[in-house]
Protein backbone atom coordinates (compact mmCIF):
# COMPACT_ATOMS: atom_id res chain seq x y z
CA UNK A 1 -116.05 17.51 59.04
CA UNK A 2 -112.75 17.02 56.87
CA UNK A 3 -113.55 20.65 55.27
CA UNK A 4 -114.27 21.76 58.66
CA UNK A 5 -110.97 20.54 60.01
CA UNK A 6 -109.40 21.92 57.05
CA UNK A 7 -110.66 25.36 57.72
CA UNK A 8 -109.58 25.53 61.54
CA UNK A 9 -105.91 24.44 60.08
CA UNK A 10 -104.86 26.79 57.41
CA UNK A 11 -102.64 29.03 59.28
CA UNK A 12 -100.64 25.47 60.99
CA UNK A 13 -100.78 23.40 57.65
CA UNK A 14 -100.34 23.51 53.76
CA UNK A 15 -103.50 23.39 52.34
CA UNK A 16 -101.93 20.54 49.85
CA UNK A 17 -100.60 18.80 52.03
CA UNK A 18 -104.33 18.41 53.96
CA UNK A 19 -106.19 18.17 50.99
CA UNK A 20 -103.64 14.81 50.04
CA UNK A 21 -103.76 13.21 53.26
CA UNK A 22 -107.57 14.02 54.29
CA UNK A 23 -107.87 13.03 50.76
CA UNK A 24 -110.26 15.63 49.56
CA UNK A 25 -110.20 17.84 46.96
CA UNK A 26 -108.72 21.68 47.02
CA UNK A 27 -111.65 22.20 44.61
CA UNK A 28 -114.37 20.67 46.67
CA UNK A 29 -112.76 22.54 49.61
CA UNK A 30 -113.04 25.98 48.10
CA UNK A 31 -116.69 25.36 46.66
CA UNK A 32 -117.34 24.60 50.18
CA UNK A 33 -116.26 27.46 51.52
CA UNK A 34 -118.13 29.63 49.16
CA UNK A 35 -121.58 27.72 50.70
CA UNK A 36 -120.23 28.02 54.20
CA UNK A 37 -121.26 25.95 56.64
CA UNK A 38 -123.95 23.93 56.04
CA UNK A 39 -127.15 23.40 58.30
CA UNK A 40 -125.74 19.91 59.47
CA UNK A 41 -122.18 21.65 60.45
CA UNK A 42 -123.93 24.37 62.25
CA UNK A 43 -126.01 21.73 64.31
CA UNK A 44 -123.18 19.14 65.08
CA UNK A 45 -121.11 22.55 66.31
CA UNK A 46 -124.12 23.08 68.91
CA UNK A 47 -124.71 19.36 69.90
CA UNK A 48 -120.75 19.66 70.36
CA UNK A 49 -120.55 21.99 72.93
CA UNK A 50 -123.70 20.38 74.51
CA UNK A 51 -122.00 16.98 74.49
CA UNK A 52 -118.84 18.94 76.03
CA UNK A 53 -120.75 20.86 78.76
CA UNK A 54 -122.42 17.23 79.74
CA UNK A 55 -119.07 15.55 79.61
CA UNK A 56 -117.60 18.07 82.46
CA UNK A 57 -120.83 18.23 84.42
CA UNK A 58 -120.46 14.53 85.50
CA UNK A 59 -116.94 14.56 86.32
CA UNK A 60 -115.80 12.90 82.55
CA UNK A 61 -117.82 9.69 84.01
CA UNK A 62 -120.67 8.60 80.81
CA UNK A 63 -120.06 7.40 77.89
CA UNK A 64 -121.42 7.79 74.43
CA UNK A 65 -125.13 5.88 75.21
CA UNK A 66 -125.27 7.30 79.17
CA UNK A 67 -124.53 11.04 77.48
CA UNK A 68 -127.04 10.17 74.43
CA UNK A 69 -129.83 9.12 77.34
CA UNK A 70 -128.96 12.57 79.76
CA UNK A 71 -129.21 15.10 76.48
CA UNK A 72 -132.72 13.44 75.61
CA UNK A 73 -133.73 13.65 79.09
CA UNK A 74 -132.57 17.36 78.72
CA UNK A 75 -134.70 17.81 75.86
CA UNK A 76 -132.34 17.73 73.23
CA UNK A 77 -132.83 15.49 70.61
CA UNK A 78 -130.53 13.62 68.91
CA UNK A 79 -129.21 10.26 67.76
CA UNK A 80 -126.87 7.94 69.96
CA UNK A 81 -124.91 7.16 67.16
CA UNK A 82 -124.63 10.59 66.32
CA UNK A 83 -123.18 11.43 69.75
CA UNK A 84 -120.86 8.56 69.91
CA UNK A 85 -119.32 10.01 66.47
CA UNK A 86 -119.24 13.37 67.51
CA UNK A 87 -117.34 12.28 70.82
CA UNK A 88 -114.94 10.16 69.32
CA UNK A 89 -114.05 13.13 66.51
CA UNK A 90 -112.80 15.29 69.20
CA UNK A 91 -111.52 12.49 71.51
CA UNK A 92 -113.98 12.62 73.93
CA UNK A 93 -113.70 9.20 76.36
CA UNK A 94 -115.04 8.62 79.91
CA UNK A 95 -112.81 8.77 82.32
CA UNK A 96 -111.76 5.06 83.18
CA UNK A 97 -108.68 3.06 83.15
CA UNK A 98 -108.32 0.56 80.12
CA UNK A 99 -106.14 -2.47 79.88
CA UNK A 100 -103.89 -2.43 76.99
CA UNK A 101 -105.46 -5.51 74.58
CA UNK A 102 -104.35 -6.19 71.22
CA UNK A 103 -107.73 -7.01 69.43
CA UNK A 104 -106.08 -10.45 67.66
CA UNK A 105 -106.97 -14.25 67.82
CA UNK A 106 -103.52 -15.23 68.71
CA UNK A 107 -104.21 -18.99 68.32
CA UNK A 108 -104.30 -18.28 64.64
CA UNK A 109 -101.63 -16.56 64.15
CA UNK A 110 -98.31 -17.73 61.52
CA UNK A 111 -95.53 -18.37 63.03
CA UNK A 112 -92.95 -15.62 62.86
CA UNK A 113 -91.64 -14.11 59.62
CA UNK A 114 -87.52 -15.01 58.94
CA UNK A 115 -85.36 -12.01 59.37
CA UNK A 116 -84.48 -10.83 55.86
CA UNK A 117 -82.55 -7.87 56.30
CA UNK A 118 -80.53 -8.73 59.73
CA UNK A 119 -79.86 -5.43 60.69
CA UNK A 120 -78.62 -4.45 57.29
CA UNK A 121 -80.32 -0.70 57.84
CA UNK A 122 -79.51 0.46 54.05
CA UNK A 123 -81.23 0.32 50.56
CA UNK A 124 -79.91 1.15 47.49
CA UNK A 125 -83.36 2.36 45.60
CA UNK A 126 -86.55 3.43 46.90
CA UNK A 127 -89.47 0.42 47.44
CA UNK A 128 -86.96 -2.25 48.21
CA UNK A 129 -87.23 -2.62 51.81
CA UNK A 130 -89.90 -0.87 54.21
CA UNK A 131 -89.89 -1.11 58.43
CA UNK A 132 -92.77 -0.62 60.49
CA UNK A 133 -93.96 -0.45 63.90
CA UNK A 134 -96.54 0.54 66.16
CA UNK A 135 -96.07 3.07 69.58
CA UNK A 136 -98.62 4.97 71.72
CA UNK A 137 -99.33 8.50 73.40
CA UNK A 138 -100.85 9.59 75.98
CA UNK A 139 -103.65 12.27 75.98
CA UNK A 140 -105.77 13.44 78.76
CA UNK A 141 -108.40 12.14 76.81
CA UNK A 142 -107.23 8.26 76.74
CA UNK A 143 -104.08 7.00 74.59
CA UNK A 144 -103.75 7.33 71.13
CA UNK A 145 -102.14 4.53 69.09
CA UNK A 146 -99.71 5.11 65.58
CA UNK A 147 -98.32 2.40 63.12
CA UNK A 148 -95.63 3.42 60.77
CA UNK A 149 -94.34 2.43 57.61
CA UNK A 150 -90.43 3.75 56.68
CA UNK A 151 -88.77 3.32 52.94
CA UNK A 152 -85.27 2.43 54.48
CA UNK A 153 -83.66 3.94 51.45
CA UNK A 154 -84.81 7.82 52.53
CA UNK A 155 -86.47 6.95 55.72
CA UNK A 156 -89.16 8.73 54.59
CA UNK A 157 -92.65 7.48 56.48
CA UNK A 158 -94.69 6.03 53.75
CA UNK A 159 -97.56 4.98 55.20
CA UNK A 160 -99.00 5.88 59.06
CA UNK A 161 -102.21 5.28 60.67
CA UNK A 162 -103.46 6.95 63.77
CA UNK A 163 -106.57 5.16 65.97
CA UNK A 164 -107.88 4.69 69.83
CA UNK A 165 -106.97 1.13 69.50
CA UNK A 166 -103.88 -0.71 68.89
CA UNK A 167 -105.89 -3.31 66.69
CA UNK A 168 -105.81 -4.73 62.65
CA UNK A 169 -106.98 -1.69 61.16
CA UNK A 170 -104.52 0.47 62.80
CA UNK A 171 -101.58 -1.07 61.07
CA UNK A 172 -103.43 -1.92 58.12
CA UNK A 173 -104.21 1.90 57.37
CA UNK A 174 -100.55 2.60 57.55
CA UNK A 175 -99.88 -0.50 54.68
CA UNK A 176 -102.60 0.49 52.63
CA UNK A 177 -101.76 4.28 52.74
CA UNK A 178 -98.03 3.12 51.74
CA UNK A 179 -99.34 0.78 49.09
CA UNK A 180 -101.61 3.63 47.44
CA UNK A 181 -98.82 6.08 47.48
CA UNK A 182 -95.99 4.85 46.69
CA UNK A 183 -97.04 1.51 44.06
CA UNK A 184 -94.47 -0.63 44.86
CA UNK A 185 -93.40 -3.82 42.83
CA UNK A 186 -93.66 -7.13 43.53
CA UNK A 187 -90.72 -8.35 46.31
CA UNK A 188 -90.35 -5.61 48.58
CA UNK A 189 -89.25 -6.85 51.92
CA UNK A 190 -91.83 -5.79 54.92
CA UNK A 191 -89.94 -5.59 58.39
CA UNK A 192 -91.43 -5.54 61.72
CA UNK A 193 -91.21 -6.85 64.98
CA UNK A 194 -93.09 -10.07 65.81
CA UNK A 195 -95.78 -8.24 67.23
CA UNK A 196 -99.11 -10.20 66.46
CA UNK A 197 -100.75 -7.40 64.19
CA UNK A 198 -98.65 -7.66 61.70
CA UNK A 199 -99.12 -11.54 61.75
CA UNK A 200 -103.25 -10.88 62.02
CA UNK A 201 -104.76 -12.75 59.08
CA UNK A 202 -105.92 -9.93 57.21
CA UNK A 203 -102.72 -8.10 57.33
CA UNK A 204 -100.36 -10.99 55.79
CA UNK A 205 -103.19 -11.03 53.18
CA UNK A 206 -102.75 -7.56 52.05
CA UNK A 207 -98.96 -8.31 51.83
CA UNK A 208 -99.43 -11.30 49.62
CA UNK A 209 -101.73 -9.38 47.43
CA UNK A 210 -98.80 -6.76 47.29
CA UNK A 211 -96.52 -9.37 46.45
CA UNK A 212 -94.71 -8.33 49.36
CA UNK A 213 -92.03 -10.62 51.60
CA UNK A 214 -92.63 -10.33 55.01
CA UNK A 215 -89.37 -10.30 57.74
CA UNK A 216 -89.47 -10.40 61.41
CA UNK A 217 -86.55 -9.44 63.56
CA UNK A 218 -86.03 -12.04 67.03
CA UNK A 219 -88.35 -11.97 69.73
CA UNK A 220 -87.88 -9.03 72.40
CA UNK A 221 -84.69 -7.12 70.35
CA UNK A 222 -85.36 -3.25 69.55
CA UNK A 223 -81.86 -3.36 67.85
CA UNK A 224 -83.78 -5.45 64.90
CA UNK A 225 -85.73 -2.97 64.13
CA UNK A 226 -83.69 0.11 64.85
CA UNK A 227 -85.01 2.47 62.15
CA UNK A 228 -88.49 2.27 63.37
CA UNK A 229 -87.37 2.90 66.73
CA UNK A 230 -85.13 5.35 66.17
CA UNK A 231 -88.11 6.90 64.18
CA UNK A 232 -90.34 6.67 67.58
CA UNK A 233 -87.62 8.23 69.36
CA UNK A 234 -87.15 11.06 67.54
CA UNK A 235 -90.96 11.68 67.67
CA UNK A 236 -91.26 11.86 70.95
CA UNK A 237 -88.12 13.37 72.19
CA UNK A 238 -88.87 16.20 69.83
CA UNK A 239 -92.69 16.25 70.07
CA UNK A 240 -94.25 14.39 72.72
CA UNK A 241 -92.62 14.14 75.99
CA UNK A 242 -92.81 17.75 76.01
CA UNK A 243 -96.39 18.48 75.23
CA UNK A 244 -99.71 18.27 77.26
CA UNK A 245 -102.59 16.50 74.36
CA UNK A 246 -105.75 17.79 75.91
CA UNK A 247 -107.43 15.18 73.41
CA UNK A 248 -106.37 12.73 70.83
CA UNK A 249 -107.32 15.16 68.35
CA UNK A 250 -104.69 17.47 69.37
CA UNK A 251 -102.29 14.93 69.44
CA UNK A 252 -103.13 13.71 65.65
CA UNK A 253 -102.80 16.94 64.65
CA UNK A 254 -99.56 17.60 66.14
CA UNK A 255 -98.26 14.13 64.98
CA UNK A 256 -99.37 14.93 61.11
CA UNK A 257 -98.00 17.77 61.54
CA UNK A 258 -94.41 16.23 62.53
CA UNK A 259 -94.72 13.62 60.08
CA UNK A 260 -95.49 15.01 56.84
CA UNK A 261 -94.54 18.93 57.09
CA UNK A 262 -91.70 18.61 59.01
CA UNK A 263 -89.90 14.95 59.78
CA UNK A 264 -90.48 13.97 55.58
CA UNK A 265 -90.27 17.59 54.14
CA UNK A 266 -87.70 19.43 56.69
CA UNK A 267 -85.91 17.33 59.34
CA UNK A 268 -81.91 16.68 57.86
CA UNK A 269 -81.01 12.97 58.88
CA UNK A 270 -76.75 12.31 58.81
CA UNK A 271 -77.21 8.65 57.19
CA UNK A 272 -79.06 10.77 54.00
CA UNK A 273 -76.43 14.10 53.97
CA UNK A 274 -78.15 15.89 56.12
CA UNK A 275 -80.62 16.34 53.75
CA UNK A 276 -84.54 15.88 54.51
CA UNK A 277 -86.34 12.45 53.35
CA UNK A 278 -87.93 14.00 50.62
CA UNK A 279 -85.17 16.18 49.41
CA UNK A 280 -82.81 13.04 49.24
CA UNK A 281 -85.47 11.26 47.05
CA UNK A 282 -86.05 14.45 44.70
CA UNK A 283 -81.81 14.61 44.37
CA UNK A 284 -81.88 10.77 43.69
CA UNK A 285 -84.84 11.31 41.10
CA UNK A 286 -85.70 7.91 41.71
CA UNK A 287 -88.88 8.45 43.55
CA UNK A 288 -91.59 10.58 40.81
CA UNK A 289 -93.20 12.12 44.18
């Protein structure tokens, strides 16, 4: 599916920069190419638009095991877990309203991190202090969730995670993807809000392994944590209030896009010289990537 994605993509996206962040090979992409599409692909592509003409059929009403059971009773054979992954690849959700739940035990959460940086929004070297949040987007398809991770010396975003729930994992894969790429030392400061995944067990574990220090701003102030709003803003001024996701996979794609091609590699920011993220860090040759 990632070489699949990869294919449909080459004309919107660097093939590098896909490769990096689907994290396949450019090799292994181009050897598949020269197979084509395998047996599998060419089935899942049919099961697809089966799944799809099912979904509009009965109004966007079943889910993945009441479309599994309708496709057998139509003689088509397949696997329910098979259908649930092939729905939730394209963003494919039965039409029903959802609460907004944060999946954490809140009884066992810390207590709140102190605020280390107190609105002091500068760095003076990559690595020292990082600022994260979480927002979501809507999609016709249900809401799509993103956690960030910003170096507050470029304001680069080092780490981001994209998911269908606002949950552990969500912010985790943004701290783990900023972890693998960027290798920081021991003492960086992590700053968030006191929002209770990034006080989740698992997460303030990762951190300690990290040999990160973790810093909250107060309870209920945006202005704490400006950068990652501002960040947010700028996202969806520029992207998202003014386009129509007809599923969360549109939107992801849209949102890498804005993220790594165009917010880190093109989009000039005043506090850095009007200069892009990842020109500032090339000119300050302090970041090897």
């Amino acid at each position: 599916m990632k070489y699949e994605f990869i294919a449909q993509h080459r004309q919107q996206f660097h093939l590098s920069a896909m490769c990096r962040v689907l994290t396949v090979s450019r090799s292994g992409f181009n050897e598949w190419q020269e197979r084509g599409p395998s047996a599998r692909t060419l089935a899942n592509r049919q099961l697809l638009g089966q799944i799809r003409r099912l979904h509009e059929q009965t109004g966007k009403n079943y889910g993945a095991v009441k479309t599994w059971r309708a496709l057998n009773q139509a003689g088509i054979a397949c696997g329910k877990h098979r259908v649930a992954r092939l729905r939730s690849q394209v963003g494919i959700e039965a039409q029903r309203k959802r609460r907004f739940r944060i999946t954490v035990e809140h009884h066992k959460l810390p207590q709140a991190a102190p605020d280390r940086i107190e609105r002091r929004f500068h760095a003076r070297q990559p690595n020292l202090v990082w600022v994260g949040d979480m927002t979501f987007i809507r999609t016709r398809a249900g809401w799509l969730y993103l956690a960030v991770l910003l170096d507050l010396y470029s304001r680069r975003v080092v780490g981001w995670s994209m998911g269908n729930r606002p949950n552990e994992a969500l912010t985790l894969g943004a701290l783990n993807m900023a972890i693998e790429h960027r290798a920081p030392k021991p003492g960086l400061i992590h700053h968030t809000d006191q929002g209770a995944i990034y006080r989740s067990q698992r997460y303030c574990e990762q951190m300690a392994k990290a040999g990160m220090l973790p810093s909250m701003g107060s309870k209920g102030s945006a202005y704490d944590n400006a950068v990652a709003e501002s960040f947010f803003s700028n996202l969806k001024n520029e992207l998202i209030h003014h386009t129509d996701f007809q599923s969360r996979e549109n939107a992801r794609t849209a949102i890498f896009s804005y993220i790594e091609l165009f917010y880190n590699r093109q989009r000039i920011h005043q506090t850095l010289g009007y200069v892009s993220p990842v020109v500032f860090e090339k000119a300050s040759r302090k970041v090897p990537n």
